[in-house]
PDB file of N, CA and C in Angstrom:
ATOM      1  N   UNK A   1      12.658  -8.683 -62.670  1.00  0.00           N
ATOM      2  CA  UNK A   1      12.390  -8.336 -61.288  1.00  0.00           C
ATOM      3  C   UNK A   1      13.406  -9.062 -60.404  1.00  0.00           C
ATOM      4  N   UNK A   2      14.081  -8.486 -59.359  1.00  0.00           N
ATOM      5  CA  UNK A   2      14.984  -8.876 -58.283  1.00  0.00           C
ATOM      6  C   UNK A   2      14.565  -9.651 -57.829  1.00  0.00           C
ATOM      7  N   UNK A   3      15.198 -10.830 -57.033  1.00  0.00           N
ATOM      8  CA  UNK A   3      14.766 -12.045 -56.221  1.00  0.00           C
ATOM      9  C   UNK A   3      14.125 -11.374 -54.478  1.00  0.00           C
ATOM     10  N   UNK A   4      14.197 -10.213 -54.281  1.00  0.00           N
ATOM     11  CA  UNK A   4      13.763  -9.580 -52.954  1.00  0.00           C
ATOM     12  C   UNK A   4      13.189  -8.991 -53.448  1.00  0.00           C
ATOM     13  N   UNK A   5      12.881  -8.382 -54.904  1.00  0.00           N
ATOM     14  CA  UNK A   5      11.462  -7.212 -54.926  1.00  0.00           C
ATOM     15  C   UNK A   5      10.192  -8.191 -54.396  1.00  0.00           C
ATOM     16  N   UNK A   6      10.705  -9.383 -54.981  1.00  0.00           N
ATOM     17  CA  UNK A   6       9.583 -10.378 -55.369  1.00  0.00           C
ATOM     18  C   UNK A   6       9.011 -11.415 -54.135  1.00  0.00           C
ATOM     19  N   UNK A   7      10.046 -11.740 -53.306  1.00  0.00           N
ATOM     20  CA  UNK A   7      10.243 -12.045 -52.193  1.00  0.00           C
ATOM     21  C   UNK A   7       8.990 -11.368 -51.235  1.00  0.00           C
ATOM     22  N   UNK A   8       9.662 -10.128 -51.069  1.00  0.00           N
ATOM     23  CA  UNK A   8       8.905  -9.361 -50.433  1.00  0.00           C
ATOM     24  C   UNK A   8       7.555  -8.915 -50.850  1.00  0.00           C
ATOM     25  N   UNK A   9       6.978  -9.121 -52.451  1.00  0.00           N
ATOM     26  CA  UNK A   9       5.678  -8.474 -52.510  1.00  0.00           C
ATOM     27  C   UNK A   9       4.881  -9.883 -52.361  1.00  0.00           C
ATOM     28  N   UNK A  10       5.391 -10.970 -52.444  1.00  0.00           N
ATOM     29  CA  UNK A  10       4.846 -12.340 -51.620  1.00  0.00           C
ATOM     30  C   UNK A  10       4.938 -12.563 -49.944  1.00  0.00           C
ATOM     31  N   UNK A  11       4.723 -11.665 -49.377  1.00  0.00           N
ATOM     32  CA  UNK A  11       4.616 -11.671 -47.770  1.00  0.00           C
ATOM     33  C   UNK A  11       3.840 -12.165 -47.237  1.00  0.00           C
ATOM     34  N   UNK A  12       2.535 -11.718 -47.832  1.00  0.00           N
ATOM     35  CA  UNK A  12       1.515 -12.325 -47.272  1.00  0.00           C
ATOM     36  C   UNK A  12       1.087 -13.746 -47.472  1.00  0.00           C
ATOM     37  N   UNK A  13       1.131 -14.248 -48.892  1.00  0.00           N
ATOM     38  CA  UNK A  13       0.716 -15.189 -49.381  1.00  0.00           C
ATOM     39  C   UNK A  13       2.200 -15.762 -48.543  1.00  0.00           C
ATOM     40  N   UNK A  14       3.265 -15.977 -48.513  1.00  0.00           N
ATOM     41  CA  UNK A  14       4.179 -16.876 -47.443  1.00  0.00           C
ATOM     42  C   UNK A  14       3.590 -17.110 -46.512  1.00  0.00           C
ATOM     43  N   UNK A  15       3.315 -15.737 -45.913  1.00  0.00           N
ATOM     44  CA  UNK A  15       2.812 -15.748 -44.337  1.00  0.00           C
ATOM     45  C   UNK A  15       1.878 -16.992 -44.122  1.00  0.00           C
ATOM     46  N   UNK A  16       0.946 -16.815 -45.215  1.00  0.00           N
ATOM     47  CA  UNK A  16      -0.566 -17.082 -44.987  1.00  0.00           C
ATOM     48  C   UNK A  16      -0.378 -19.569 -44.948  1.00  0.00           C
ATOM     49  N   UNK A  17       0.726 -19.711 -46.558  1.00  0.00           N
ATOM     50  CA  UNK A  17       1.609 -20.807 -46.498  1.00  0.00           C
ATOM     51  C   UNK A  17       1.990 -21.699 -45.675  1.00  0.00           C
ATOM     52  N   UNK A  18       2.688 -20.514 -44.825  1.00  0.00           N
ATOM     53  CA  UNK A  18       3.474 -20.919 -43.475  1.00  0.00           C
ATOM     54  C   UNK A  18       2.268 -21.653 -42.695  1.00  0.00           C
ATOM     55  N   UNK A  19       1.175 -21.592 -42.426  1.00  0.00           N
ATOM     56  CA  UNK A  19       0.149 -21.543 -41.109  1.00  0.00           C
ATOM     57  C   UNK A  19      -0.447 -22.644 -41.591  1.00  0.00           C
ATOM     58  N   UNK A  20      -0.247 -23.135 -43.072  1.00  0.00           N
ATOM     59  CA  UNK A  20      -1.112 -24.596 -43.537  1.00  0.00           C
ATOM     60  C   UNK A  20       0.256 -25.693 -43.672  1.00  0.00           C
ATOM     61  N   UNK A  21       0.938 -25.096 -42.966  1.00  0.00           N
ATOM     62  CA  UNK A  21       2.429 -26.362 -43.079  1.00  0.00           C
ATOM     63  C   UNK A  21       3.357 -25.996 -43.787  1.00  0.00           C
ATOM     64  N   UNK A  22       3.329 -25.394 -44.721  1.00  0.00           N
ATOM     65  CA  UNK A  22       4.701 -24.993 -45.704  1.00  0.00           C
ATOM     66  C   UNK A  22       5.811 -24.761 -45.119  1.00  0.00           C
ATOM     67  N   UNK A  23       6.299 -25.551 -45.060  1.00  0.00           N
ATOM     68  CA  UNK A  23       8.059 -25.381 -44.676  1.00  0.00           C
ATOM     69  C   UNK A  23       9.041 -24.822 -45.549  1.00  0.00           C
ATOM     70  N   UNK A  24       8.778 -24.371 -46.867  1.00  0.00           N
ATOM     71  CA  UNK A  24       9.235 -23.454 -47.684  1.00  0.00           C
ATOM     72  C   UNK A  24       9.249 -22.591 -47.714  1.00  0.00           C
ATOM     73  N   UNK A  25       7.749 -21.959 -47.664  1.00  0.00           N
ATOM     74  CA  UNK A  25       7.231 -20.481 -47.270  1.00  0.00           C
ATOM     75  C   UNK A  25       8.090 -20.086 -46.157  1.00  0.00           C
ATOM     76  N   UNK A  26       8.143 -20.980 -44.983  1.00  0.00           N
ATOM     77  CA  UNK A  26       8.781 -20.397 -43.326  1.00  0.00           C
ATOM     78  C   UNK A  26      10.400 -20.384 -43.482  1.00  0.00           C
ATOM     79  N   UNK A  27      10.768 -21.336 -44.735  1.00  0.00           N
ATOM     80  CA  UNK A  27      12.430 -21.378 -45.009  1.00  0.00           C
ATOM     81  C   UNK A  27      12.363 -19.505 -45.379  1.00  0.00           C
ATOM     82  N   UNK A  28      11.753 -19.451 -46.495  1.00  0.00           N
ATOM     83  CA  UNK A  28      11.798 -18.194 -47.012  1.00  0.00           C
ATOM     84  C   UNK A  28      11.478 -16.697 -46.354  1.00  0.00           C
ATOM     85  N   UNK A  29      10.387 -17.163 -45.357  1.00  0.00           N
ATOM     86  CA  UNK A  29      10.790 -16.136 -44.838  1.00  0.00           C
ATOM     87  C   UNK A  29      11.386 -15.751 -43.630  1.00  0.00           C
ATOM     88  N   UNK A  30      12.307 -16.623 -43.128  1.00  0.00           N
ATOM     89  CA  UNK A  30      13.285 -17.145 -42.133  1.00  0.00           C
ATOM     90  C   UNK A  30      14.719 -16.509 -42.298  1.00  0.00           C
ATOM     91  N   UNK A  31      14.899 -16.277 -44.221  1.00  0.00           N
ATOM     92  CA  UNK A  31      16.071 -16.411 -44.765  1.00  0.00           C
ATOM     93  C   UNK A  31      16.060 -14.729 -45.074  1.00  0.00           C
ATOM     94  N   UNK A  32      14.526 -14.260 -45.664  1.00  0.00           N
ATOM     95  CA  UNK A  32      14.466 -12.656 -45.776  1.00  0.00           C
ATOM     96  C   UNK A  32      14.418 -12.111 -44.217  1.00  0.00           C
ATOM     97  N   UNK A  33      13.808 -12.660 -43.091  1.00  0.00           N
ATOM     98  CA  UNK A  33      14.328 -12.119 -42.141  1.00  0.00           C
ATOM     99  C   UNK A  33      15.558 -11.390 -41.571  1.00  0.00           C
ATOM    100  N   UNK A  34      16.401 -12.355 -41.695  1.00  0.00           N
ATOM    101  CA  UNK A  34      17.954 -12.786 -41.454  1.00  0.00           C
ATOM    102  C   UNK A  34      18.621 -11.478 -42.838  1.00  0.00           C
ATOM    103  N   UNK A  35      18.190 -11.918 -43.795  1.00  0.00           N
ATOM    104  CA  UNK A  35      18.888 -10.283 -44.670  1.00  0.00           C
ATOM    105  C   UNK A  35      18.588  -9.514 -44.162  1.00  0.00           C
ATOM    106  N   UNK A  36      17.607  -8.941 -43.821  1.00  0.00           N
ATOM    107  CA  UNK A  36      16.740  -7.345 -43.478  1.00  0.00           C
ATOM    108  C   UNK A  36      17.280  -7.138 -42.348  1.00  0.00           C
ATOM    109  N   UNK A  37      17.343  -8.023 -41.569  1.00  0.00           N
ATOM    110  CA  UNK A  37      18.548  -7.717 -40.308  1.00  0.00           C
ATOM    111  C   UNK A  37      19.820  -7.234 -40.446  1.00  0.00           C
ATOM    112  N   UNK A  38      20.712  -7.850 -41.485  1.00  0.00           N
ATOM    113  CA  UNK A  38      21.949  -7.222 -42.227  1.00  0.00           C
ATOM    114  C   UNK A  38      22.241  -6.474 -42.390  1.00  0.00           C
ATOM    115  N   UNK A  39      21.100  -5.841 -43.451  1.00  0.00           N
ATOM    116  CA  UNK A  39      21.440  -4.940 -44.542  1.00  0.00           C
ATOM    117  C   UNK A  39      21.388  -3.617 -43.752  1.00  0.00           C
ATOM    118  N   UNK A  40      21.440  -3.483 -42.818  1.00  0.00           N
ATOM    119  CA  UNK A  40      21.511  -2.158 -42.355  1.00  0.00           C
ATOM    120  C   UNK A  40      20.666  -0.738 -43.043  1.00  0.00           C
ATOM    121  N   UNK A  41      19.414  -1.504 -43.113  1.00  0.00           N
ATOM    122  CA  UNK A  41      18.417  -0.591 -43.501  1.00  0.00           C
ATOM    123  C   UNK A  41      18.668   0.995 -42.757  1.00  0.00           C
ATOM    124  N   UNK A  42      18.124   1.743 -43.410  1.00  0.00           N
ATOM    125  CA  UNK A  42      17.994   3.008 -42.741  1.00  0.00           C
ATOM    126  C   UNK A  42      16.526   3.097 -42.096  1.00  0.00           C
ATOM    127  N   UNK A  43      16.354   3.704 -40.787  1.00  0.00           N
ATOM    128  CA  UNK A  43      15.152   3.519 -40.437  1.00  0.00           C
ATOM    129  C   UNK A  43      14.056   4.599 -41.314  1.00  0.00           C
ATOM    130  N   UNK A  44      14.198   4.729 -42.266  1.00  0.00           N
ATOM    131  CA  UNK A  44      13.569   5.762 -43.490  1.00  0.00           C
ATOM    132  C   UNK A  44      12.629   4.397 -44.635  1.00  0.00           C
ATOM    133  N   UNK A  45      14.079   3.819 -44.908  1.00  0.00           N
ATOM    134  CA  UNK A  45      14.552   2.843 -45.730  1.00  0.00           C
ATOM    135  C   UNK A  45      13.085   1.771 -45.034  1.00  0.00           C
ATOM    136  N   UNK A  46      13.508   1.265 -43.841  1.00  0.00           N
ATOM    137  CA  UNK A  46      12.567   0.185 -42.947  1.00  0.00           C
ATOM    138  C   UNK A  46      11.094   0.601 -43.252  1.00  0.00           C
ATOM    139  N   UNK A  47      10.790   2.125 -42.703  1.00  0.00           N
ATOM    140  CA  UNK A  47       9.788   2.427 -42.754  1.00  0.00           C
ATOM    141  C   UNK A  47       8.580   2.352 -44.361  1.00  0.00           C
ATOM    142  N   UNK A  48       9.512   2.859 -44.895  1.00  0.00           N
ATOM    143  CA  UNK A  48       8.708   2.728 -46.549  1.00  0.00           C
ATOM    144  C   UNK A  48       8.564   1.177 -46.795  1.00  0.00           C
ATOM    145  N   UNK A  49       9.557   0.571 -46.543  1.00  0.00           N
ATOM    146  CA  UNK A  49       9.453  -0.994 -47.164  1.00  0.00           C
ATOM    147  C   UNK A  49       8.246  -1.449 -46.490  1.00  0.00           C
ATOM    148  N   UNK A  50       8.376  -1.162 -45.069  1.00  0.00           N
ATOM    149  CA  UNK A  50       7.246  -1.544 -43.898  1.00  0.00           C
ATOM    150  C   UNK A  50       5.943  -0.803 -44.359  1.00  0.00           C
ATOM    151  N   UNK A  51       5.308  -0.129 -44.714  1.00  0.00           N
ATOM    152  CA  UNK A  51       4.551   0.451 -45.453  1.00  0.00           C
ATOM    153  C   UNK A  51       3.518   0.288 -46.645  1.00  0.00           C
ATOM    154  N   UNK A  52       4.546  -0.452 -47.586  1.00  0.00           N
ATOM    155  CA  UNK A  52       4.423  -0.877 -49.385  1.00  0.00           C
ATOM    156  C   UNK A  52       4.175  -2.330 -48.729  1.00  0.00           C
ATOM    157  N   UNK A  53       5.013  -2.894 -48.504  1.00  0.00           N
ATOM    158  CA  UNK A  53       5.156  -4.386 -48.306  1.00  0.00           C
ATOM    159  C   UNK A  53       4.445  -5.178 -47.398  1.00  0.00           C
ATOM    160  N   UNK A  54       3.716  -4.084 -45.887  1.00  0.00           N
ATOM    161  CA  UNK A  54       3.612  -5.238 -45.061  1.00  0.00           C
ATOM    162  C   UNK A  54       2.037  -4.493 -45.099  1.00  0.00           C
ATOM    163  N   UNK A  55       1.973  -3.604 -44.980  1.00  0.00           N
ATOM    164  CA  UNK A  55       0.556  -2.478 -44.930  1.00  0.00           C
ATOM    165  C   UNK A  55      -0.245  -2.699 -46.078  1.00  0.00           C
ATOM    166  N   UNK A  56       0.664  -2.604 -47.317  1.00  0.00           N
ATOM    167  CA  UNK A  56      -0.017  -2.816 -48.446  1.00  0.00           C
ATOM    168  C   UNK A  56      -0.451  -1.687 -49.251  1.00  0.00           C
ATOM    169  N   UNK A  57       0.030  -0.239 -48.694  1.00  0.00           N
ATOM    170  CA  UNK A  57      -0.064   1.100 -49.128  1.00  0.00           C
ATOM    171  C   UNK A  57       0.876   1.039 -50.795  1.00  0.00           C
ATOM    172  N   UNK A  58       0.171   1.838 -51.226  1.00  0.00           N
ATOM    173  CA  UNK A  58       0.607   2.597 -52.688  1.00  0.00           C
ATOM    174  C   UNK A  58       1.913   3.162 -51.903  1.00  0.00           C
ATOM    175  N   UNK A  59       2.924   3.190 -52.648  1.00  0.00           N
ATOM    176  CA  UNK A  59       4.044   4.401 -52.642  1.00  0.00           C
ATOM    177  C   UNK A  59       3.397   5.806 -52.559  1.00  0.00           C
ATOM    178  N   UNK A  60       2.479   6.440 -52.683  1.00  0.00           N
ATOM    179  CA  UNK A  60       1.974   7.273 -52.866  1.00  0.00           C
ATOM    180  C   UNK A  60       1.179   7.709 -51.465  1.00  0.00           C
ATOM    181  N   UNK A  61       0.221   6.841 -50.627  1.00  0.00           N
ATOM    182  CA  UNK A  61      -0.026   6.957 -49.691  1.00  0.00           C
ATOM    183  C   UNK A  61       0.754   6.675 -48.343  1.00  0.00           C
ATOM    184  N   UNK A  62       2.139   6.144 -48.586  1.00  0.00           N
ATOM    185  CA  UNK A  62       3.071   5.396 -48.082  1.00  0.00           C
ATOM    186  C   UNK A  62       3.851   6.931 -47.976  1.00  0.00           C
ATOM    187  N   UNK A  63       4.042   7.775 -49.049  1.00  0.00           N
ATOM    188  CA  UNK A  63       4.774   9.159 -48.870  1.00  0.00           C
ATOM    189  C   UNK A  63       3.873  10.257 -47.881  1.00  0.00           C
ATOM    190  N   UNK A  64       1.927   9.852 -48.320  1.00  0.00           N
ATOM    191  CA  UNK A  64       1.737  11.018 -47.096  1.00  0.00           C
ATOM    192  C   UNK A  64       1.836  10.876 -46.043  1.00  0.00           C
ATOM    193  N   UNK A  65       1.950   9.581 -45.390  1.00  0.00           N
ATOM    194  CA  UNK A  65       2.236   9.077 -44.201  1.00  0.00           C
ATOM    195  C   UNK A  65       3.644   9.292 -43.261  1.00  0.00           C
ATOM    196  N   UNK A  66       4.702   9.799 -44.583  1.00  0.00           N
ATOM    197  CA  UNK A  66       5.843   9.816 -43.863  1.00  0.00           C
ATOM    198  C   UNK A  66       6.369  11.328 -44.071  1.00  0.00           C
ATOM    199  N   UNK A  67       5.280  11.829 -44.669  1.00  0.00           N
ATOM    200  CA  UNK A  67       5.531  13.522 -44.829  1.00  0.00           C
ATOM    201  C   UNK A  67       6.672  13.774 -46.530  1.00  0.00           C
ATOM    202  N   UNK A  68       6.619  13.119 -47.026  1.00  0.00           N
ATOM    203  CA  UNK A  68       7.522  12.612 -48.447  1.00  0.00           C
ATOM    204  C   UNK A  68       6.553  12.444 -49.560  1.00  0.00           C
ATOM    205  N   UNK A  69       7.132  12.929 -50.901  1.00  0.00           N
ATOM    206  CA  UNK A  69       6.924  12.211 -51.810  1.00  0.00           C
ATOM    207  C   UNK A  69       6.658  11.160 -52.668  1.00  0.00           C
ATOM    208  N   UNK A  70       6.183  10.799 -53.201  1.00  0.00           N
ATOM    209  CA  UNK A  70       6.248   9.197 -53.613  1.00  0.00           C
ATOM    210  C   UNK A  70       7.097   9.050 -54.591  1.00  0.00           C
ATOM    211  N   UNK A  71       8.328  10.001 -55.046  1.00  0.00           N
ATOM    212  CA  UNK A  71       9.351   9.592 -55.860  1.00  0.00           C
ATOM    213  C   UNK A  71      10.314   9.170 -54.620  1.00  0.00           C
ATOM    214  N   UNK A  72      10.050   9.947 -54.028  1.00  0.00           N
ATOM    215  CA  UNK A  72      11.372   9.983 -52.473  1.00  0.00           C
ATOM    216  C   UNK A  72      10.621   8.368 -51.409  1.00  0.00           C
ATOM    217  N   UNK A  73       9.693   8.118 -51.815  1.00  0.00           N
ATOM    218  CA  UNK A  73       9.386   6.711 -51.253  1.00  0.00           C
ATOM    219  C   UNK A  73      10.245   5.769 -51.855  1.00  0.00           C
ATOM    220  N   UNK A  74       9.998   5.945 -53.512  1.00  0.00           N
ATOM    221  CA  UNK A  74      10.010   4.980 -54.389  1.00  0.00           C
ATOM    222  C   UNK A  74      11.861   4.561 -54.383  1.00  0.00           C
ATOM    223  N   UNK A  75      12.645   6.070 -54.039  1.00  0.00           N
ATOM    224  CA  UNK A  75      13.949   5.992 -54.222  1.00  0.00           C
ATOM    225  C   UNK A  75      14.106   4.772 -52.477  1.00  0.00           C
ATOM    226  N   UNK A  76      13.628   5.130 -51.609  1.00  0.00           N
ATOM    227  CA  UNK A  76      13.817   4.626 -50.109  1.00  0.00           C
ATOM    228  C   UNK A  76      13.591   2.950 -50.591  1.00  0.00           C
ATOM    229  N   UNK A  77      12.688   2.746 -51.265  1.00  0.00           N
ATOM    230  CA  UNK A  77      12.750   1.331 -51.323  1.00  0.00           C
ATOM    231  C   UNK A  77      13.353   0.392 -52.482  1.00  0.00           C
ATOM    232  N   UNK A  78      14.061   1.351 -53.343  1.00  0.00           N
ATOM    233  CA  UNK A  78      14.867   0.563 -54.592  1.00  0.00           C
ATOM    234  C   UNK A  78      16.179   0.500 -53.496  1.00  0.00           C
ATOM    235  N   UNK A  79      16.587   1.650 -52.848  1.00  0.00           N
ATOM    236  CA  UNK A  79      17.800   1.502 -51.710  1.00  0.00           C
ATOM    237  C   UNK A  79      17.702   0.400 -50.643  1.00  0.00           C
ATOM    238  N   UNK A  80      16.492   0.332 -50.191  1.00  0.00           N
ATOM    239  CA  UNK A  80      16.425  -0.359 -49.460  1.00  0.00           C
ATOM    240  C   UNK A  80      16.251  -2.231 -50.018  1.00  0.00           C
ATOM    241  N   UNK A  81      15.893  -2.578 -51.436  1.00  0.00           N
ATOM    242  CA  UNK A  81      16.127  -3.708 -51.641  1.00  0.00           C
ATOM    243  C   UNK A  81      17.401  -3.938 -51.909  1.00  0.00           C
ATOM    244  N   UNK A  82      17.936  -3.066 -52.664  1.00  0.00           N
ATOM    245  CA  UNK A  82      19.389  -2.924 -52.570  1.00  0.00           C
ATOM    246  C   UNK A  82      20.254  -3.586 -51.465  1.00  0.00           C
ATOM    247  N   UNK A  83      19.782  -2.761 -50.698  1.00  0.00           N
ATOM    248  CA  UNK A  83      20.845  -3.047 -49.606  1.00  0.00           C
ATOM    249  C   UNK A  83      19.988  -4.608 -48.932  1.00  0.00           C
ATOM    250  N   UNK A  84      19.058  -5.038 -49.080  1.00  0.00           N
ATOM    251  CA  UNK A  84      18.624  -6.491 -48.046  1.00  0.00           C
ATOM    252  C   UNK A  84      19.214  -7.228 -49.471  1.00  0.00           C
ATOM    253  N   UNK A  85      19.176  -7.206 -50.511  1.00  0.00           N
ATOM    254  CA  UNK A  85      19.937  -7.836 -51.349  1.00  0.00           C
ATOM    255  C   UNK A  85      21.250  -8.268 -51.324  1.00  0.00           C
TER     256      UNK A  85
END
């Protein structure tokens, strides 16, 4: 598994880190901030990641939401770690 698949499916539990003092958790997600800003997501790309990752939706319910597939999700967010990578 990629160092940002993984990153990112720990969001919450950072988040949650961050608020009992962790200064690691807030390094980390300080530092995935700062990529995702970079990488010049596509706002397709943003949306699915935003979806899976922060919502907590299946790829699957994440596609009826955006009028898509959940292969055509699944491709939006291997591109999209890609590119915050």
């Amino acid at each position: 598994m990629n160092n940002v698949k993984a990153t990112l499916e720990q969001m919450h539990e950072l988040s949650a880190r961050r608020y009992l003092g962790d200064y690691d958790a807030c390094d980390i997600l300080v530092d995935l901030e700062h990529a995702i800003e970079r990488s010049d997501l596509t706002d397709r790309q943003r949306e699915a990641l935003y979806y899976v990752y922060v919502e907590g939706l299946t790829q699957e319910d994440a596609g009826k939401r955006m009028g898509v597939g959940k292969s055509s999700v699944n491709k939006l967010i291997k591109r999209g770690e890609e590119a915050i990578k």
